[in-house]
PDB file of N, CA and C in Angstrom:
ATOM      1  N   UNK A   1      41.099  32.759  16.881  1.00  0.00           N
ATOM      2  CA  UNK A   1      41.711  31.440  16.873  1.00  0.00           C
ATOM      3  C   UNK A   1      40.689  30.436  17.387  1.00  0.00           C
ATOM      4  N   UNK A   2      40.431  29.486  16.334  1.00  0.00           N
ATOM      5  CA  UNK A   2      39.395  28.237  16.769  1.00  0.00           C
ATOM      6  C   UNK A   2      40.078  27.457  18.138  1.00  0.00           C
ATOM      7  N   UNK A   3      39.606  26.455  18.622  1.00  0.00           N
ATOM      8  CA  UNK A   3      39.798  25.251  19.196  1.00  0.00           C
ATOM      9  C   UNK A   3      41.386  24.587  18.653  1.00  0.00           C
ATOM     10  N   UNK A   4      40.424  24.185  17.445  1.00  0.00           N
ATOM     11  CA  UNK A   4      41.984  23.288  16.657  1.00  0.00           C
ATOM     12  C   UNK A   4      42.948  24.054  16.250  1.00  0.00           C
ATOM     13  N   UNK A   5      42.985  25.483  15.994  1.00  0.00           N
ATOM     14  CA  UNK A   5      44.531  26.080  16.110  1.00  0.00           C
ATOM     15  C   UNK A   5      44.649  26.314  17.367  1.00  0.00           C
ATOM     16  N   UNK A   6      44.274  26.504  18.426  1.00  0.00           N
ATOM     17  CA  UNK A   6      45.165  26.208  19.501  1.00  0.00           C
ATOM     18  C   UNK A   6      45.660  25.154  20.135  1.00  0.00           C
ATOM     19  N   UNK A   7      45.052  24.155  19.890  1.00  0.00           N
ATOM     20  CA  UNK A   7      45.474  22.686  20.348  1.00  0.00           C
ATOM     21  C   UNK A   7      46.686  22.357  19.111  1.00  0.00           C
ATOM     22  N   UNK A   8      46.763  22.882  18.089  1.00  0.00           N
ATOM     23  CA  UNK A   8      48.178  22.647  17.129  1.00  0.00           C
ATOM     24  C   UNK A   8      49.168  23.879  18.044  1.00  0.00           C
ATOM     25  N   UNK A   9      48.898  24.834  18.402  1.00  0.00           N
ATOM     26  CA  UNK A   9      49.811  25.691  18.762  1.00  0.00           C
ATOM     27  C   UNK A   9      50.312  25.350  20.180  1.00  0.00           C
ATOM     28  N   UNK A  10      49.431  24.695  21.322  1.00  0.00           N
ATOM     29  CA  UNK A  10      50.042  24.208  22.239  1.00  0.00           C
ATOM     30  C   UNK A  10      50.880  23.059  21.894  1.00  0.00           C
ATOM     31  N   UNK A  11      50.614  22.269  21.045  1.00  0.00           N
ATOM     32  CA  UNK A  11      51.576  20.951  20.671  1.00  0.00           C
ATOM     33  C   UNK A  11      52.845  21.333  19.880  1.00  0.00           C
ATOM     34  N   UNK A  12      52.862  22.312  19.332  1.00  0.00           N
ATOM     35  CA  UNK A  12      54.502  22.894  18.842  1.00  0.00           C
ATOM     36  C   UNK A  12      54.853  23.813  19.907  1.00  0.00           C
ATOM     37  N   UNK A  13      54.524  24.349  20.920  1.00  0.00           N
ATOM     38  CA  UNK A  13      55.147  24.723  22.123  1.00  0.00           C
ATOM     39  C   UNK A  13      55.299  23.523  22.736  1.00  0.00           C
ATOM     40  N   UNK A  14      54.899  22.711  22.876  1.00  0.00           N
ATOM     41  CA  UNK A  14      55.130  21.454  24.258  1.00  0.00           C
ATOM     42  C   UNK A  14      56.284  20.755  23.453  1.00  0.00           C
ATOM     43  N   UNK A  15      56.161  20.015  22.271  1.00  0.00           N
ATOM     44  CA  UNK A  15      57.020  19.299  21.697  1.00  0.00           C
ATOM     45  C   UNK A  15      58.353  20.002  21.213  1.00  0.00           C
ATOM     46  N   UNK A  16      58.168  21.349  20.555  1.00  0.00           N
ATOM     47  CA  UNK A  16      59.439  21.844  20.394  1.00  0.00           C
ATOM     48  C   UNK A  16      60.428  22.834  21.529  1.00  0.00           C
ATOM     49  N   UNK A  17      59.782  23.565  22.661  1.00  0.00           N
ATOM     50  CA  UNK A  17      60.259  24.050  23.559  1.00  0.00           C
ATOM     51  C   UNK A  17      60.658  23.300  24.679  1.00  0.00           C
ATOM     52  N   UNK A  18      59.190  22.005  25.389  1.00  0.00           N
ATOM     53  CA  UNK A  18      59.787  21.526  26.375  1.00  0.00           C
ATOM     54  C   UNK A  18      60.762  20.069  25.829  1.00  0.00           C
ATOM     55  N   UNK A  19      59.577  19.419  24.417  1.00  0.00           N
ATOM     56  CA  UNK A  19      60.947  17.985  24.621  1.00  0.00           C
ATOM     57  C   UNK A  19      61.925  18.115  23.371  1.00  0.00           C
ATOM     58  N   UNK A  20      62.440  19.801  23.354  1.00  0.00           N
ATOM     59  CA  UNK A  20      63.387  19.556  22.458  1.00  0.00           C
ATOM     60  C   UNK A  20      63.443  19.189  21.326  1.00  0.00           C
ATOM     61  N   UNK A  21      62.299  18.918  20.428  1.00  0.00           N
ATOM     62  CA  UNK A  21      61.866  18.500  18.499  1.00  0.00           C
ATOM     63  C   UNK A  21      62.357  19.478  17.758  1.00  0.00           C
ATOM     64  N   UNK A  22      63.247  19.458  17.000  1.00  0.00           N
ATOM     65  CA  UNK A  22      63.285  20.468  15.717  1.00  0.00           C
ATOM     66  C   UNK A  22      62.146  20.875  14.635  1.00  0.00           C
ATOM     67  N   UNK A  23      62.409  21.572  13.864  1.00  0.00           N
ATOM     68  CA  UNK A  23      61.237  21.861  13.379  1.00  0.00           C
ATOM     69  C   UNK A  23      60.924  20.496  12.053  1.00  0.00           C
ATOM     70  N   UNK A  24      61.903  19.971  11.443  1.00  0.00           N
ATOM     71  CA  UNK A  24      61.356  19.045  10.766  1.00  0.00           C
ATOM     72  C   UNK A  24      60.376  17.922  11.591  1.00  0.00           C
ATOM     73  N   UNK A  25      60.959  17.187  12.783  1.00  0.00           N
ATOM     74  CA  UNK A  25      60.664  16.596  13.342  1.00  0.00           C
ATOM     75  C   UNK A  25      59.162  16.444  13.424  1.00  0.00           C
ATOM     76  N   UNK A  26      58.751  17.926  14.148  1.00  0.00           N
ATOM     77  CA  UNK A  26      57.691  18.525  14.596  1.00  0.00           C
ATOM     78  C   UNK A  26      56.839  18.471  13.571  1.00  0.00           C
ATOM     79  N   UNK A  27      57.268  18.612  11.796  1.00  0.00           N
ATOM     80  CA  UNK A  27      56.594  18.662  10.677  1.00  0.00           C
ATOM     81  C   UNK A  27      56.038  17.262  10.214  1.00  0.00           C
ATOM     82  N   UNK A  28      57.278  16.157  10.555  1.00  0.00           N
ATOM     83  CA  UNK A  28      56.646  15.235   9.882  1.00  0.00           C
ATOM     84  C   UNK A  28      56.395  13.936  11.187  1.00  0.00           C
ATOM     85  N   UNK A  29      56.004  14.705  12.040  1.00  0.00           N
ATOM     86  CA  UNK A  29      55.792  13.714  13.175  1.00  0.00           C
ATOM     87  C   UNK A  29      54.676  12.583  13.187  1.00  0.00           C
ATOM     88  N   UNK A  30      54.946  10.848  13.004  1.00  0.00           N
ATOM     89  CA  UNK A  30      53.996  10.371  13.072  1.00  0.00           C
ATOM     90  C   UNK A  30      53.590   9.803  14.217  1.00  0.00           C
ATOM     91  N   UNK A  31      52.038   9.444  14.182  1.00  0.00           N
ATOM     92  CA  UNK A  31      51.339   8.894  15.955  1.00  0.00           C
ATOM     93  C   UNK A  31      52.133   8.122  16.147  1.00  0.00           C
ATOM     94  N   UNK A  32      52.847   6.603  14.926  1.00  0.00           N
ATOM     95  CA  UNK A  32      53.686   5.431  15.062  1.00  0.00           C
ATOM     96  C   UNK A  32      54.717   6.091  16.256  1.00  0.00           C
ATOM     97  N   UNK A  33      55.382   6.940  15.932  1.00  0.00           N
ATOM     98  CA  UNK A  33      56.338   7.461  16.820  1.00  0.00           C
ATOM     99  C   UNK A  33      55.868   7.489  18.452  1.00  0.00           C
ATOM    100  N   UNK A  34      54.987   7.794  18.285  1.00  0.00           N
ATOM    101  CA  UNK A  34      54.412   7.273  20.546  1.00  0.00           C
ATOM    102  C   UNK A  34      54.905   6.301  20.444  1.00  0.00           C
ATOM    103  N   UNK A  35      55.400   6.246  22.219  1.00  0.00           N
ATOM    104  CA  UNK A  35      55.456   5.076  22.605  1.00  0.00           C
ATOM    105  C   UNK A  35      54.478   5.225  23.694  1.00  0.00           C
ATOM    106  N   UNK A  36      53.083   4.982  23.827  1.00  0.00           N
ATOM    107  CA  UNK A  36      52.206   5.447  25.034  1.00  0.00           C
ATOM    108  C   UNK A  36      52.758   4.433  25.786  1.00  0.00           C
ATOM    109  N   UNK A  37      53.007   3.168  25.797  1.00  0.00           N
ATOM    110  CA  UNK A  37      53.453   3.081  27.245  1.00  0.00           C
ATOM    111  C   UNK A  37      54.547   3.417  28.291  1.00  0.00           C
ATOM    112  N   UNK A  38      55.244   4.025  27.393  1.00  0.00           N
ATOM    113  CA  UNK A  38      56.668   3.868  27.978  1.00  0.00           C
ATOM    114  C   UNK A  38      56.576   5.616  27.944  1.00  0.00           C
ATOM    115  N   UNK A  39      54.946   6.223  27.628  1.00  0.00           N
ATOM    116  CA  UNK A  39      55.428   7.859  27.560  1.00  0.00           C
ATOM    117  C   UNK A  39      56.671   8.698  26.815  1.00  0.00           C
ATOM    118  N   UNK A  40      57.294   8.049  26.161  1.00  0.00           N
ATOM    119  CA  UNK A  40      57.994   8.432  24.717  1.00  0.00           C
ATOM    120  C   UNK A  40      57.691   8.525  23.522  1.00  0.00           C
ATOM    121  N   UNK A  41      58.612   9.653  23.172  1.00  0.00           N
ATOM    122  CA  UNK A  41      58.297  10.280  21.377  1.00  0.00           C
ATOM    123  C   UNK A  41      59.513   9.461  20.853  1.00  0.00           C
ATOM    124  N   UNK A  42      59.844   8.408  20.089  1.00  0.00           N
ATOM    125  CA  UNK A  42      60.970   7.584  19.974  1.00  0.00           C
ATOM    126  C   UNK A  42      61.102   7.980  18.127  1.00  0.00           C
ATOM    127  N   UNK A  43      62.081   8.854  17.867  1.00  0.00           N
ATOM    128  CA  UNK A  43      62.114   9.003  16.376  1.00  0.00           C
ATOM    129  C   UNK A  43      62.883   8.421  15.866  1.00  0.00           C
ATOM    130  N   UNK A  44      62.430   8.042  14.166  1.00  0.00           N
ATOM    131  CA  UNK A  44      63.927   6.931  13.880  1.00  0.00           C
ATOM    132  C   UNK A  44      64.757   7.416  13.417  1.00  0.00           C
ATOM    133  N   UNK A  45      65.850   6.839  13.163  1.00  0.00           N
ATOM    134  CA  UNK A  45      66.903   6.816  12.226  1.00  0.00           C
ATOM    135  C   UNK A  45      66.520   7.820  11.120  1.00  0.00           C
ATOM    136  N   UNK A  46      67.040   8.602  10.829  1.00  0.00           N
ATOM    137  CA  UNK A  46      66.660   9.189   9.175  1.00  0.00           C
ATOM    138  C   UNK A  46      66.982   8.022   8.336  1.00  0.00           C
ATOM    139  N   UNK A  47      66.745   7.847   7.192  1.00  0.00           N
ATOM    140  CA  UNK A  47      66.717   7.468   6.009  1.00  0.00           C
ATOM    141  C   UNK A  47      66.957   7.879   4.953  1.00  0.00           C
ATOM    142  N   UNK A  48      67.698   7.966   3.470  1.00  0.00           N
ATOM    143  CA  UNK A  48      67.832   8.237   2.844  1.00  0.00           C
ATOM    144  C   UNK A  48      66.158   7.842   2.166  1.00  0.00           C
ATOM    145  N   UNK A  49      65.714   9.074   1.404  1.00  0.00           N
ATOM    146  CA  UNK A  49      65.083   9.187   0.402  1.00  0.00           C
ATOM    147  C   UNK A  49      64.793   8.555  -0.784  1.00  0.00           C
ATOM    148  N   UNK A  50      64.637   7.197  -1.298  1.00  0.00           N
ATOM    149  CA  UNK A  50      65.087   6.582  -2.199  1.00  0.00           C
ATOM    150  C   UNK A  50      64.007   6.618  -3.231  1.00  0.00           C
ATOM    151  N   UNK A  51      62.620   7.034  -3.399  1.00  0.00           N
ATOM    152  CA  UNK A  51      61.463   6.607  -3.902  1.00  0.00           C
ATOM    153  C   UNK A  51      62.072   7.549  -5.466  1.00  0.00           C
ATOM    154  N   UNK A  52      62.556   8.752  -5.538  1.00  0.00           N
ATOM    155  CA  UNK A  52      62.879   9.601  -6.979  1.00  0.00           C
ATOM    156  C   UNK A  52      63.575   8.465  -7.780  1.00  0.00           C
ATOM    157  N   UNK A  53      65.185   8.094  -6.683  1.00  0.00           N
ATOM    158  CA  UNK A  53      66.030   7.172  -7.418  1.00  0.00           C
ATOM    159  C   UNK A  53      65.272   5.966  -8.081  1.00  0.00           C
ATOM    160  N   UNK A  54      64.367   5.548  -7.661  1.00  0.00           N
ATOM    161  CA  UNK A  54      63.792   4.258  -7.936  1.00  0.00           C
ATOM    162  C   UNK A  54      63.052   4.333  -9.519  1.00  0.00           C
ATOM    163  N   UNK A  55      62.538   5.613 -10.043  1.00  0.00           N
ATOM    164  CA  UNK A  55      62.091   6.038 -11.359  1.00  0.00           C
ATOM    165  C   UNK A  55      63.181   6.165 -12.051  1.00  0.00           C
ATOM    166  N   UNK A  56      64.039   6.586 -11.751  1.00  0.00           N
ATOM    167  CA  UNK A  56      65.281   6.705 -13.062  1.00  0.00           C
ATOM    168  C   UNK A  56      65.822   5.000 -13.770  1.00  0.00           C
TER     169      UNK A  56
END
């Protein structure tokens, strides 16, 4: 195991064991989502999917 798979494998232990992330979460997690000052992971609202509907 390199460097960078363990620094991905400590960050899905820290984020999904200690602050509770599901696994999508954890999948599509963006940096936008920090809040570095306030030391929060602040996720939004889901959204409906709309970009398929928009081709028909």
């Amino acid at each position: 195991m390199d460097y960078q798979d363990g620094l991905q494998a400590r960050f899905i232990i820290l984020v999904g064991g200690r602050l509770g992330l599901r696994r999508g979460e954890i999948a599509h997690i963006k940096e936008k989502w920090v809040n570095w000052r306030r030391s929060m992971i602040e996720i939004p609202i889901q959204e409906d999917y709309t970009k398929s509907k928009e081709k028909m």
